[in-house]
C-alpha atoms as a PDB file:
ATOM      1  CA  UNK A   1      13.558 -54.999 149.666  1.00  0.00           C
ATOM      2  CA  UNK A   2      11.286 -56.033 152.393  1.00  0.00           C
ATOM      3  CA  UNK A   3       9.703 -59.493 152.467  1.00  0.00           C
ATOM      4  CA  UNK A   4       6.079 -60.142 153.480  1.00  0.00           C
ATOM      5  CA  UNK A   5       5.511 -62.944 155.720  1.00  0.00           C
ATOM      6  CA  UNK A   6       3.894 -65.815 154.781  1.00  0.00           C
ATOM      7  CA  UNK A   7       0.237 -65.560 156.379  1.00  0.00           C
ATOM      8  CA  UNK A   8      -0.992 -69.501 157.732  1.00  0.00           C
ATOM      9  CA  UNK A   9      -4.438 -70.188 156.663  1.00  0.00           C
ATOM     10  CA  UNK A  10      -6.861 -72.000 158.207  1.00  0.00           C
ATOM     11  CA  UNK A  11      -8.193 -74.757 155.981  1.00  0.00           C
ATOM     12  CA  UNK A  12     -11.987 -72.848 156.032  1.00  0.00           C
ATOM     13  CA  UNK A  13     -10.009 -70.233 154.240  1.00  0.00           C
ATOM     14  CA  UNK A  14     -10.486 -72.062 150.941  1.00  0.00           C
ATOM     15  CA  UNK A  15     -14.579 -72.922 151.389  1.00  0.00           C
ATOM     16  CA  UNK A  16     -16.901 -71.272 148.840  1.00  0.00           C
ATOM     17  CA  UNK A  17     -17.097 -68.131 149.478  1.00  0.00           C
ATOM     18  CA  UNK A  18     -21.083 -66.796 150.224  1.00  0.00           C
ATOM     19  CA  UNK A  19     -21.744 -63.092 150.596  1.00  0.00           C
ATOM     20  CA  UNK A  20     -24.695 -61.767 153.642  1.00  0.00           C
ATOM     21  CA  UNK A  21     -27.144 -59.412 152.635  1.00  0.00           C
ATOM     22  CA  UNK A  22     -25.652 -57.178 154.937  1.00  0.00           C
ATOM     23  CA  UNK A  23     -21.956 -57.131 153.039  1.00  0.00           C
ATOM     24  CA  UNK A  24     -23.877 -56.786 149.601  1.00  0.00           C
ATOM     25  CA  UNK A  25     -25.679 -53.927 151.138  1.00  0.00           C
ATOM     26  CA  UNK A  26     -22.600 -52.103 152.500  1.00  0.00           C
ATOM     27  CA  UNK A  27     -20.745 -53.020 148.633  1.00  0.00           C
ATOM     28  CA  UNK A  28     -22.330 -50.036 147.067  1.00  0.00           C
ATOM     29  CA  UNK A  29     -22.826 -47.685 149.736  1.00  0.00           C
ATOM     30  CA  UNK A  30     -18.857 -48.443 150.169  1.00  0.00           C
ATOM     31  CA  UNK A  31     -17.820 -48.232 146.723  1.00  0.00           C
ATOM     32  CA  UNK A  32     -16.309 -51.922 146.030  1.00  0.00           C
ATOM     33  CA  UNK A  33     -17.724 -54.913 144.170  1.00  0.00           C
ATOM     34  CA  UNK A  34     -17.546 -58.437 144.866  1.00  0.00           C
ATOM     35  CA  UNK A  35     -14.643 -58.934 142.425  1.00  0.00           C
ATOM     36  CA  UNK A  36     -12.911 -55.991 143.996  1.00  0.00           C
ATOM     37  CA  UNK A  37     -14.293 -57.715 147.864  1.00  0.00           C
ATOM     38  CA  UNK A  38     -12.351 -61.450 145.919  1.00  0.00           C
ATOM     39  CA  UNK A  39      -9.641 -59.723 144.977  1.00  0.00           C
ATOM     40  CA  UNK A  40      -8.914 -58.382 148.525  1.00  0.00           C
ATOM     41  CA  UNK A  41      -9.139 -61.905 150.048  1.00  0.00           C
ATOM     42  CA  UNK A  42      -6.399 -62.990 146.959  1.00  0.00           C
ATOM     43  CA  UNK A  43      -3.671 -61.540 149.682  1.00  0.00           C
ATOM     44  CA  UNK A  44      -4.508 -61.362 152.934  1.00  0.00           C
ATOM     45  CA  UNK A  45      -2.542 -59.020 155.311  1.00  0.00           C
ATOM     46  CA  UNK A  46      -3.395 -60.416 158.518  1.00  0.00           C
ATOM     47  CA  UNK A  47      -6.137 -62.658 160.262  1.00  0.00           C
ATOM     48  CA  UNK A  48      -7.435 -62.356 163.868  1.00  0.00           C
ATOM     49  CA  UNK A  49     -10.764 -63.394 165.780  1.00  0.00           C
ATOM     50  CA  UNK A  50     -13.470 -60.628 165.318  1.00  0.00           C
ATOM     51  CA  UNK A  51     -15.048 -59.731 168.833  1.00  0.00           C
ATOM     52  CA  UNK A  52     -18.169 -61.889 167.550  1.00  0.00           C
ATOM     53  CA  UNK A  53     -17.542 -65.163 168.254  1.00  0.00           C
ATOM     54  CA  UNK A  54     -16.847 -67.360 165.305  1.00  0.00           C
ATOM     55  CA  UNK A  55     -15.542 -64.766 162.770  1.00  0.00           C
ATOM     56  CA  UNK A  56     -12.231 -63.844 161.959  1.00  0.00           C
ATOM     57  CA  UNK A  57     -11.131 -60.078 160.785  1.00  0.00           C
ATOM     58  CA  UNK A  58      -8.941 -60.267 157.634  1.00  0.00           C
ATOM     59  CA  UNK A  59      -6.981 -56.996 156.954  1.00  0.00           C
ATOM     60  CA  UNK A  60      -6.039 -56.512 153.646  1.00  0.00           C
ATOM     61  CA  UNK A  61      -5.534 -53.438 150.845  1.00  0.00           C
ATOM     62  CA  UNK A  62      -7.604 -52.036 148.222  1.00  0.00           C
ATOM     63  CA  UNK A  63      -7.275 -49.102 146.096  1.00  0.00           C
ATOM     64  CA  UNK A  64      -4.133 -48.285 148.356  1.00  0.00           C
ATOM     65  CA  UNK A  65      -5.916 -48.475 151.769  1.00  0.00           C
ATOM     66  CA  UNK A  66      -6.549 -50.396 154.419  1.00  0.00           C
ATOM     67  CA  UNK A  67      -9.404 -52.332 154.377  1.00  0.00           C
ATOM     68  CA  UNK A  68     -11.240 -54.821 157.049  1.00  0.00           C
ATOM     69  CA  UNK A  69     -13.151 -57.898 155.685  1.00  0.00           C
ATOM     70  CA  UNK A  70     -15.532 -59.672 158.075  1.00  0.00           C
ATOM     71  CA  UNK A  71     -15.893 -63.709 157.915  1.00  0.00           C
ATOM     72  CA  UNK A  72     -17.617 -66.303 159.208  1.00  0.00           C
ATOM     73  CA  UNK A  73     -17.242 -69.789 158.506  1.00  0.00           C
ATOM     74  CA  UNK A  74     -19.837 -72.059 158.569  1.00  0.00           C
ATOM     75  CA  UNK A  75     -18.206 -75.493 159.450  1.00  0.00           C
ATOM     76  CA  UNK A  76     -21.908 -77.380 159.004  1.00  0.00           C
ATOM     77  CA  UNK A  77     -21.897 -76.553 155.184  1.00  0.00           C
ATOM     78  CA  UNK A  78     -18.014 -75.916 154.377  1.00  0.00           C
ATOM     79  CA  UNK A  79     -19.058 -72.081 153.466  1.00  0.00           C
ATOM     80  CA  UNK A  80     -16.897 -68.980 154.353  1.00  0.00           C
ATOM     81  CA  UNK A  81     -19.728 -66.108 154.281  1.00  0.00           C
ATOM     82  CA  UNK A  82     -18.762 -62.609 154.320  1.00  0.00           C
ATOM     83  CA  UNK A  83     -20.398 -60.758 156.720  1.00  0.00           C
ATOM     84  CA  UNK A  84     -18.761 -57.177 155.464  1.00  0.00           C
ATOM     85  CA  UNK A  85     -16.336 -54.684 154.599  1.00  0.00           C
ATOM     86  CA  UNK A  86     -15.004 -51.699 155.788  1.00  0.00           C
ATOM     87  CA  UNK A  87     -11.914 -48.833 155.811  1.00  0.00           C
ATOM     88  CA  UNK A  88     -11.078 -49.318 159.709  1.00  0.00           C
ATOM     89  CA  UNK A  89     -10.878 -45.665 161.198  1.00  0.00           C
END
């Protein structure tokens, strides 16, 4: 049995969550739903800094894929807004 490493978490990780038009655009056209988009940040594969500066890239699974979830948070208002969602390539 393999063990998953414990992922750290920055403390913005626990902010209300606030989804961008953009992400809420992408949900259908994707096929995944904002309980589907929650349930993918309940356990988090990795975390790294997007190529945007101030977001993060959190890769985690759905539906037995890969997925990539966009954030940014806002320290000004204590929100974690989710910018989108994809299947990396």
């Amino acid at each position: 049995m393999t063990r998953r490493r414990r992922l750290h978490l920055p403390d913005w990780w626990f902010w209300d969550i606030v989804l961008s038009p953009h992400v809420e655009q992408r949900m259908e056209e994707r096929g995944f739903t904002e309980v589907d988009l929650r349930a993918m940040l309940q356990a988090p594969l990795g975390l790294e800094p997007s190529v945007h500066d101030g977001r993060f890239v959190v890769r985690c699974g759905h539906r037995d894929r890969s997925w990539a979830v966009v954030v940014e948070p806002w320290e000004s208002e204590h929100l974690l807004v989710i910018v989108t969602a994809y299947q990396p390539g």
